[in-house]
PDB file of N, CA and C in Angstrom:
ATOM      1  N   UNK A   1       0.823  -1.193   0.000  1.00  0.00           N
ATOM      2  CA  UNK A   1       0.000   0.000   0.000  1.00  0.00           C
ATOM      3  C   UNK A   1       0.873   1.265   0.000  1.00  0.00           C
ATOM      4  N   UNK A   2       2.017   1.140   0.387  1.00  0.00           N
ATOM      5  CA  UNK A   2       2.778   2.234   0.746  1.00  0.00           C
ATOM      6  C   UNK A   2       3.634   2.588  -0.142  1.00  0.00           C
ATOM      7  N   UNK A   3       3.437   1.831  -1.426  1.00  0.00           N
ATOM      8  CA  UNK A   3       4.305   2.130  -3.064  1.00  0.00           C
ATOM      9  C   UNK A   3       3.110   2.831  -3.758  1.00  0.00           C
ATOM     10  N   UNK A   4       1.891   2.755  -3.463  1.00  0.00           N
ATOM     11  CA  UNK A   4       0.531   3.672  -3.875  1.00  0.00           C
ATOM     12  C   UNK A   4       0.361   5.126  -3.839  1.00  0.00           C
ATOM     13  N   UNK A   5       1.294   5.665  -2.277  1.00  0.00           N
ATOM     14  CA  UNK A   5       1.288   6.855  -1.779  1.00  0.00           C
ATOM     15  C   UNK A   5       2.226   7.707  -3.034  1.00  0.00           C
ATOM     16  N   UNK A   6       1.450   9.047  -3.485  1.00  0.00           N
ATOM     17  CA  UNK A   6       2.344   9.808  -4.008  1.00  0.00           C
ATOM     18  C   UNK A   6       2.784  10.913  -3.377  1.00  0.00           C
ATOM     19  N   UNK A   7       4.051  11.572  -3.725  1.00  0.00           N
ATOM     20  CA  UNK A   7       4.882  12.791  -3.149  1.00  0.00           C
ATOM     21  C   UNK A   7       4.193  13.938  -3.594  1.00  0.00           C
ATOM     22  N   UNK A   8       3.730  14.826  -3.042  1.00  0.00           N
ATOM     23  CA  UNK A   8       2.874  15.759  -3.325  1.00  0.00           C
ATOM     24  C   UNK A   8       4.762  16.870  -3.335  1.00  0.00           C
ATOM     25  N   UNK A   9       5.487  16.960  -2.162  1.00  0.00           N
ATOM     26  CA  UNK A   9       6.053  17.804  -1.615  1.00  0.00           C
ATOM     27  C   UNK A   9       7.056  17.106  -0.726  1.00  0.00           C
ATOM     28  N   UNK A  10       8.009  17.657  -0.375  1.00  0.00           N
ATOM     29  CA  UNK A  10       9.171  17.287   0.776  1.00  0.00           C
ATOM     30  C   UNK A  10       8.195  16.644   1.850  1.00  0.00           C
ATOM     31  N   UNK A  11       7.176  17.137   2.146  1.00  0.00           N
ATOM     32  CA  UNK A  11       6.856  16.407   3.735  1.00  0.00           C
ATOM     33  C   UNK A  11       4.864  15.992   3.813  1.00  0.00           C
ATOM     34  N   UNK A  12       4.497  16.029   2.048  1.00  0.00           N
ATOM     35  CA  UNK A  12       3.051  15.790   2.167  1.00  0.00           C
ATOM     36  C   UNK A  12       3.023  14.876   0.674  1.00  0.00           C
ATOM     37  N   UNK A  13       2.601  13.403   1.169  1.00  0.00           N
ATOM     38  CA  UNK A  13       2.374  12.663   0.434  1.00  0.00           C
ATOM     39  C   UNK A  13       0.977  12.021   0.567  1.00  0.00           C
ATOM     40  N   UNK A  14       0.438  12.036  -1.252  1.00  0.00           N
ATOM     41  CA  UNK A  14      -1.238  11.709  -1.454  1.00  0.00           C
ATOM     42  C   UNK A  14      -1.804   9.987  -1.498  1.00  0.00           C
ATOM     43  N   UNK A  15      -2.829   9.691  -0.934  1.00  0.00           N
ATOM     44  CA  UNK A  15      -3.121   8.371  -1.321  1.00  0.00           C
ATOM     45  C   UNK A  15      -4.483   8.385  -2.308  1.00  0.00           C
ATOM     46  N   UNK A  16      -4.679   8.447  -3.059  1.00  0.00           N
ATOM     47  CA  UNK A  16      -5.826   8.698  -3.766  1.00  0.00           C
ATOM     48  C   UNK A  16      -6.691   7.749  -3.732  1.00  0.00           C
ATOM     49  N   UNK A  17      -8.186   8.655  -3.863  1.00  0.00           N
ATOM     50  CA  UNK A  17      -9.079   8.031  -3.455  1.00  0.00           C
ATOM     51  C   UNK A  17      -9.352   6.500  -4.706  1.00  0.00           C
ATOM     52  N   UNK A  18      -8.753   6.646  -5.705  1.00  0.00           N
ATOM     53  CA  UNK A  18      -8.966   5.666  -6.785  1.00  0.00           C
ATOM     54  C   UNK A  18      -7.719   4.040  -6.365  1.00  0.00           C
ATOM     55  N   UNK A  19      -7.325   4.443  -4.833  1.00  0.00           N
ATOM     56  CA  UNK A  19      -6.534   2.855  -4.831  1.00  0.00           C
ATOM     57  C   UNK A  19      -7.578   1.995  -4.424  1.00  0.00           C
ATOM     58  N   UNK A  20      -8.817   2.171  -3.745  1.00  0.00           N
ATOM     59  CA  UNK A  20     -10.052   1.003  -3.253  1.00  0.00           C
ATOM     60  C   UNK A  20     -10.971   2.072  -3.840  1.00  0.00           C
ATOM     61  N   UNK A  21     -11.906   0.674  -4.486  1.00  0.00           N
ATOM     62  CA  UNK A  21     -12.964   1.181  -4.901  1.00  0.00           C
ATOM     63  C   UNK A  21     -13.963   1.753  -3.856  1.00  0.00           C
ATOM     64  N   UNK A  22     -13.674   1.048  -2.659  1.00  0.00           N
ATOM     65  CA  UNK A  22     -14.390   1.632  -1.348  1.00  0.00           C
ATOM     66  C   UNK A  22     -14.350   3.178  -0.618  1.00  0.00           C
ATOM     67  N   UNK A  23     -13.265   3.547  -1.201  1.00  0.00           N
ATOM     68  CA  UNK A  23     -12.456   4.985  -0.618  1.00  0.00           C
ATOM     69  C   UNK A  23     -13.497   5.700  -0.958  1.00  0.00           C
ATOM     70  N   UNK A  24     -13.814   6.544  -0.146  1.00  0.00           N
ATOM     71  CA  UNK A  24     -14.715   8.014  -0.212  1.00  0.00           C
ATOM     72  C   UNK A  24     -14.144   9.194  -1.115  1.00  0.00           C
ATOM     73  N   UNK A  25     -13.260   9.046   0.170  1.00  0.00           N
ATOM     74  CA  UNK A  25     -12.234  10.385  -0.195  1.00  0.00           C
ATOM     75  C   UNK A  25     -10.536  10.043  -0.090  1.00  0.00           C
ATOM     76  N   UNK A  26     -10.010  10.964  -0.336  1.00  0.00           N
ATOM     77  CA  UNK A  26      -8.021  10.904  -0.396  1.00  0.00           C
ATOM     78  C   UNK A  26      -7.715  10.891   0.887  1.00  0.00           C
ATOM     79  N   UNK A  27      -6.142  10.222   0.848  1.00  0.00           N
ATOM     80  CA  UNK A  27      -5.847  10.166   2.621  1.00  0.00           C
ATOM     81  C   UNK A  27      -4.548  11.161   2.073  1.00  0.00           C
ATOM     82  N   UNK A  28      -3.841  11.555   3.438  1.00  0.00           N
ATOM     83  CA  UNK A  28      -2.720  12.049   3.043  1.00  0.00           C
ATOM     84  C   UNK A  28      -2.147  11.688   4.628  1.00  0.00           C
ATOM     85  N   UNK A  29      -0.860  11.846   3.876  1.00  0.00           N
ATOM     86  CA  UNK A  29       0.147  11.394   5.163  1.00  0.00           C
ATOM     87  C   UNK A  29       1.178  12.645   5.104  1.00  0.00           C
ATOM     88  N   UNK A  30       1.673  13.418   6.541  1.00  0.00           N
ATOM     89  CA  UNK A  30       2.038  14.286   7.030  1.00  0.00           C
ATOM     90  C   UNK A  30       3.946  13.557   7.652  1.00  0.00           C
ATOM     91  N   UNK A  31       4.476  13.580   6.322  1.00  0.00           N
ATOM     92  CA  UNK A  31       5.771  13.003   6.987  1.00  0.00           C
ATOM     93  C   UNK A  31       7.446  13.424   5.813  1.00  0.00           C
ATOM     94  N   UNK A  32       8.633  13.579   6.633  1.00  0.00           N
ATOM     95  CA  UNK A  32       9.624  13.911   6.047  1.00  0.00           C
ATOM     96  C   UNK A  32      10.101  12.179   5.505  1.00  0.00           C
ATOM     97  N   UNK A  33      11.145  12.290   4.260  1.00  0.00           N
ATOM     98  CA  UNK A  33      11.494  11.117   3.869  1.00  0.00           C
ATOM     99  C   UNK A  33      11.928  10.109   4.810  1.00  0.00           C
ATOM    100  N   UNK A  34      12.788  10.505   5.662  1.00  0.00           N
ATOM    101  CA  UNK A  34      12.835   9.410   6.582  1.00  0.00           C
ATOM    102  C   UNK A  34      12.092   8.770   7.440  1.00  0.00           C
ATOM    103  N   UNK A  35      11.113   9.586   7.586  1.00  0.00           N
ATOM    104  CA  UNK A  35       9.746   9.124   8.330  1.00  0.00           C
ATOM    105  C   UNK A  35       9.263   8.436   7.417  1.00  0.00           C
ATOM    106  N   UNK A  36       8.701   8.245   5.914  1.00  0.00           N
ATOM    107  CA  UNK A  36       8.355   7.835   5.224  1.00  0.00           C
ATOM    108  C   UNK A  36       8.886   6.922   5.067  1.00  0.00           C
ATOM    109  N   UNK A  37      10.037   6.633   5.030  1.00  0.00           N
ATOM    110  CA  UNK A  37      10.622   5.266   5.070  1.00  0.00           C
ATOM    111  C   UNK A  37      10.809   3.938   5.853  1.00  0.00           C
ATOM    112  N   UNK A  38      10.435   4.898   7.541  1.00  0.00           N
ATOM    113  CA  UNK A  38      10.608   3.856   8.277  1.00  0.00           C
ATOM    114  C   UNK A  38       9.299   3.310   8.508  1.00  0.00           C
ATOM    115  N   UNK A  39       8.152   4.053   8.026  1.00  0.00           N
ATOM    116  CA  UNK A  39       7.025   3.334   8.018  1.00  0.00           C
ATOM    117  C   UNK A  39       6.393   2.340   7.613  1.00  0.00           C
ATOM    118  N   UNK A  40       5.525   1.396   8.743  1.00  0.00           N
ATOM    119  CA  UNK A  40       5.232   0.582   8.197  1.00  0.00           C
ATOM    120  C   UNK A  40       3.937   0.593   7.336  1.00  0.00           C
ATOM    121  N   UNK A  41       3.905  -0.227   6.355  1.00  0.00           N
ATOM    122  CA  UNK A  41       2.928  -0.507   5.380  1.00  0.00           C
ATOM    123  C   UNK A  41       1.154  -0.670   6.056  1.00  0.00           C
ATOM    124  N   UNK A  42       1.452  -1.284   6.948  1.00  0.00           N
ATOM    125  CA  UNK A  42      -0.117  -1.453   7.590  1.00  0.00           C
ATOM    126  C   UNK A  42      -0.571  -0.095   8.295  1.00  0.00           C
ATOM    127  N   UNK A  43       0.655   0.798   8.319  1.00  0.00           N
ATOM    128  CA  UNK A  43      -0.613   2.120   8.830  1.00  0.00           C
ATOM    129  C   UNK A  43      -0.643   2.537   7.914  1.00  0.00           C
ATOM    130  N   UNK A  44      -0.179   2.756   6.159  1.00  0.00           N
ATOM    131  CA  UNK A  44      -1.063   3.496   5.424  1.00  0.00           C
ATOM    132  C   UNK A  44      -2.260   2.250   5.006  1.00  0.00           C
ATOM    133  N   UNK A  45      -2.761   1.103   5.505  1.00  0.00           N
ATOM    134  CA  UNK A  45      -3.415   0.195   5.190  1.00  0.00           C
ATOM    135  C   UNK A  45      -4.544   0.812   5.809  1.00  0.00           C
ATOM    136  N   UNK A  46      -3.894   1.258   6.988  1.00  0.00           N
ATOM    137  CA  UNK A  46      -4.790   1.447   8.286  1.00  0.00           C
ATOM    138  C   UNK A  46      -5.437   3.093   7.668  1.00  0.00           C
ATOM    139  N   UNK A  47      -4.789   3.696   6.828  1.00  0.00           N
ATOM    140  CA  UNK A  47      -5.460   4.911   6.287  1.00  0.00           C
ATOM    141  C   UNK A  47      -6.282   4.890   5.313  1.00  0.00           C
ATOM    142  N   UNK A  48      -6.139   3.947   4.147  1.00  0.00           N
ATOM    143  CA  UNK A  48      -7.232   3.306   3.072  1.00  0.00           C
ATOM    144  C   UNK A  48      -8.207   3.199   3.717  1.00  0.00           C
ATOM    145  N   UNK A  49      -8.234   2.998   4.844  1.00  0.00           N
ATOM    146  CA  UNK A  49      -9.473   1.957   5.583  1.00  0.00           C
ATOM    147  C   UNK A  49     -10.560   3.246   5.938  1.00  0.00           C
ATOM    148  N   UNK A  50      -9.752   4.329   6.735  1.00  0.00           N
ATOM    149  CA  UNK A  50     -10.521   5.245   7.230  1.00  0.00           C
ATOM    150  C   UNK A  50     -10.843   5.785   6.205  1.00  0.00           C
ATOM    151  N   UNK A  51     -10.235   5.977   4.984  1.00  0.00           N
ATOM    152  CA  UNK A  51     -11.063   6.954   3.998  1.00  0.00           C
ATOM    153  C   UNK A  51     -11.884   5.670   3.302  1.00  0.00           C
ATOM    154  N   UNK A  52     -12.618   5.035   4.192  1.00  0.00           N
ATOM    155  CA  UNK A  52     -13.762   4.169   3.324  1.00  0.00           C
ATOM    156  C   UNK A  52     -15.289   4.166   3.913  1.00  0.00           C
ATOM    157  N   UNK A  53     -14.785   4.634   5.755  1.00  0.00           N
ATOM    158  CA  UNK A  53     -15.941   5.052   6.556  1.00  0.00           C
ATOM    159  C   UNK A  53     -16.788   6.433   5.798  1.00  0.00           C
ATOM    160  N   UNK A  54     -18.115   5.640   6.095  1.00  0.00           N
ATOM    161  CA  UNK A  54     -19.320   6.535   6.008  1.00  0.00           C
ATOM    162  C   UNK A  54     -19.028   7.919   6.256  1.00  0.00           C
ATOM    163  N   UNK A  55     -19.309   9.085   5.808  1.00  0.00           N
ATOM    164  CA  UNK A  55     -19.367  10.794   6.223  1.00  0.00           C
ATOM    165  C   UNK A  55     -18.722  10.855   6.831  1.00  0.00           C
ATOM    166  N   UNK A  56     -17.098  10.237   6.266  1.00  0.00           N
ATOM    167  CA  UNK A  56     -15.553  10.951   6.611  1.00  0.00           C
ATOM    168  C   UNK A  56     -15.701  11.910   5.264  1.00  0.00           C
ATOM    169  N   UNK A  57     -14.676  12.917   5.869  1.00  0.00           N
ATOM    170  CA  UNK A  57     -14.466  14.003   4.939  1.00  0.00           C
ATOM    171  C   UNK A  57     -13.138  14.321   4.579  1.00  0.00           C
ATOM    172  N   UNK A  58     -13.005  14.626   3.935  1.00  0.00           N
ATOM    173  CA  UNK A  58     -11.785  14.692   3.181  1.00  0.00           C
ATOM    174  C   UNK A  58     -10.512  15.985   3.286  1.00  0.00           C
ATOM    175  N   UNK A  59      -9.567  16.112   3.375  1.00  0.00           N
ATOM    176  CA  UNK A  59      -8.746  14.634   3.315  1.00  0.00           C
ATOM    177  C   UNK A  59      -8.948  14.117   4.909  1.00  0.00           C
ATOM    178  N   UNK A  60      -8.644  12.964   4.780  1.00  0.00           N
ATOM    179  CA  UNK A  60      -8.360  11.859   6.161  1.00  0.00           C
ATOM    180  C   UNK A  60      -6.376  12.059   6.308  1.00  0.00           C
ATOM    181  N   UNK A  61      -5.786  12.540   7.263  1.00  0.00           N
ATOM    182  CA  UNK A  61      -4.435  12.844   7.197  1.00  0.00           C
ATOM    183  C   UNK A  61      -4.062  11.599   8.228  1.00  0.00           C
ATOM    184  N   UNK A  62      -2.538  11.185   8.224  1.00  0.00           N
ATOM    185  CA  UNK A  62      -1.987  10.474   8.863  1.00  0.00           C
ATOM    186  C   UNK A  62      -0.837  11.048   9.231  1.00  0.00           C
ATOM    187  N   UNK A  63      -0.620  11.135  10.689  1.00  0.00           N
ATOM    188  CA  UNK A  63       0.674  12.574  10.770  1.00  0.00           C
ATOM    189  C   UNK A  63       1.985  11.427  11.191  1.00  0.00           C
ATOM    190  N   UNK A  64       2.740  11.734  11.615  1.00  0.00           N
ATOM    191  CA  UNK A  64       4.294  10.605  11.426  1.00  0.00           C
ATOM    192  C   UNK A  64       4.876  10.013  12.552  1.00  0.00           C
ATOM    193  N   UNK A  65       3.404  10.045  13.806  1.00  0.00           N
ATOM    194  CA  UNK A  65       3.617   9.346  14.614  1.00  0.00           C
ATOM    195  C   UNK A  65       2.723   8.187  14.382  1.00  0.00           C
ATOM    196  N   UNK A  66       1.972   7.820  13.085  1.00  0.00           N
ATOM    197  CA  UNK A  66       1.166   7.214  12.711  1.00  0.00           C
ATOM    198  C   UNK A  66       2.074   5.381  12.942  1.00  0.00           C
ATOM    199  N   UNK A  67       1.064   4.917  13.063  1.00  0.00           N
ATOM    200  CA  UNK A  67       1.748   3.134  13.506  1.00  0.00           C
ATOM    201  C   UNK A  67       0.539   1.948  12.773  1.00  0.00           C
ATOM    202  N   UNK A  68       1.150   0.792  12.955  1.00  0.00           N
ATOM    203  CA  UNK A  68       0.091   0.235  12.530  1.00  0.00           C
ATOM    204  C   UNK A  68      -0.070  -0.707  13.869  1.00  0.00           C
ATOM    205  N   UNK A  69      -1.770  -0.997  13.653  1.00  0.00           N
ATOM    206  CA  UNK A  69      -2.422  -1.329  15.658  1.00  0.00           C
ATOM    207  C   UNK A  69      -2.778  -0.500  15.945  1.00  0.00           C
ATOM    208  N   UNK A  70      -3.773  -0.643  17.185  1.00  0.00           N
ATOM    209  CA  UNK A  70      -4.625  -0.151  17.840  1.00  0.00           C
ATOM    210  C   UNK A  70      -4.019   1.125  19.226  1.00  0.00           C
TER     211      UNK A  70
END
């Protein structure tokens, strides 16, 4: 999921709403390259997901303390 995310900018990368047909709206993730790198794959999984809930609004952001789990 996390080869899906595009680079908008140095520190704001897009997930568009066209990777699940379920997605409402776009997620975006709030992170510098190295943050981006050390991340794991299941929290931008974990961000697909939220932009699929009912009368979320857009964008759904994920900032770079983001993890995957509860």
């Amino acid at each position: 999921m996390k080869k899906k995310l595009q680079k908008i900018n140095d520190y704001e990368w897009l997930l568009p709403k066209t990777v699940r047909k379920e997605m409402k709206v776009a997620g975006k993730l709030i992170a510098n390259k190295a943050i981006y790198d050390a991340m794991e794959d299941g929290a931008i999984e974990q961000l697909s997901n939220v932009c699929c809930l009912p009368g979320v609004v857009e964008p759904v952001c994920a900032l770079p303390d983001a993890h995957f789990g509860f």
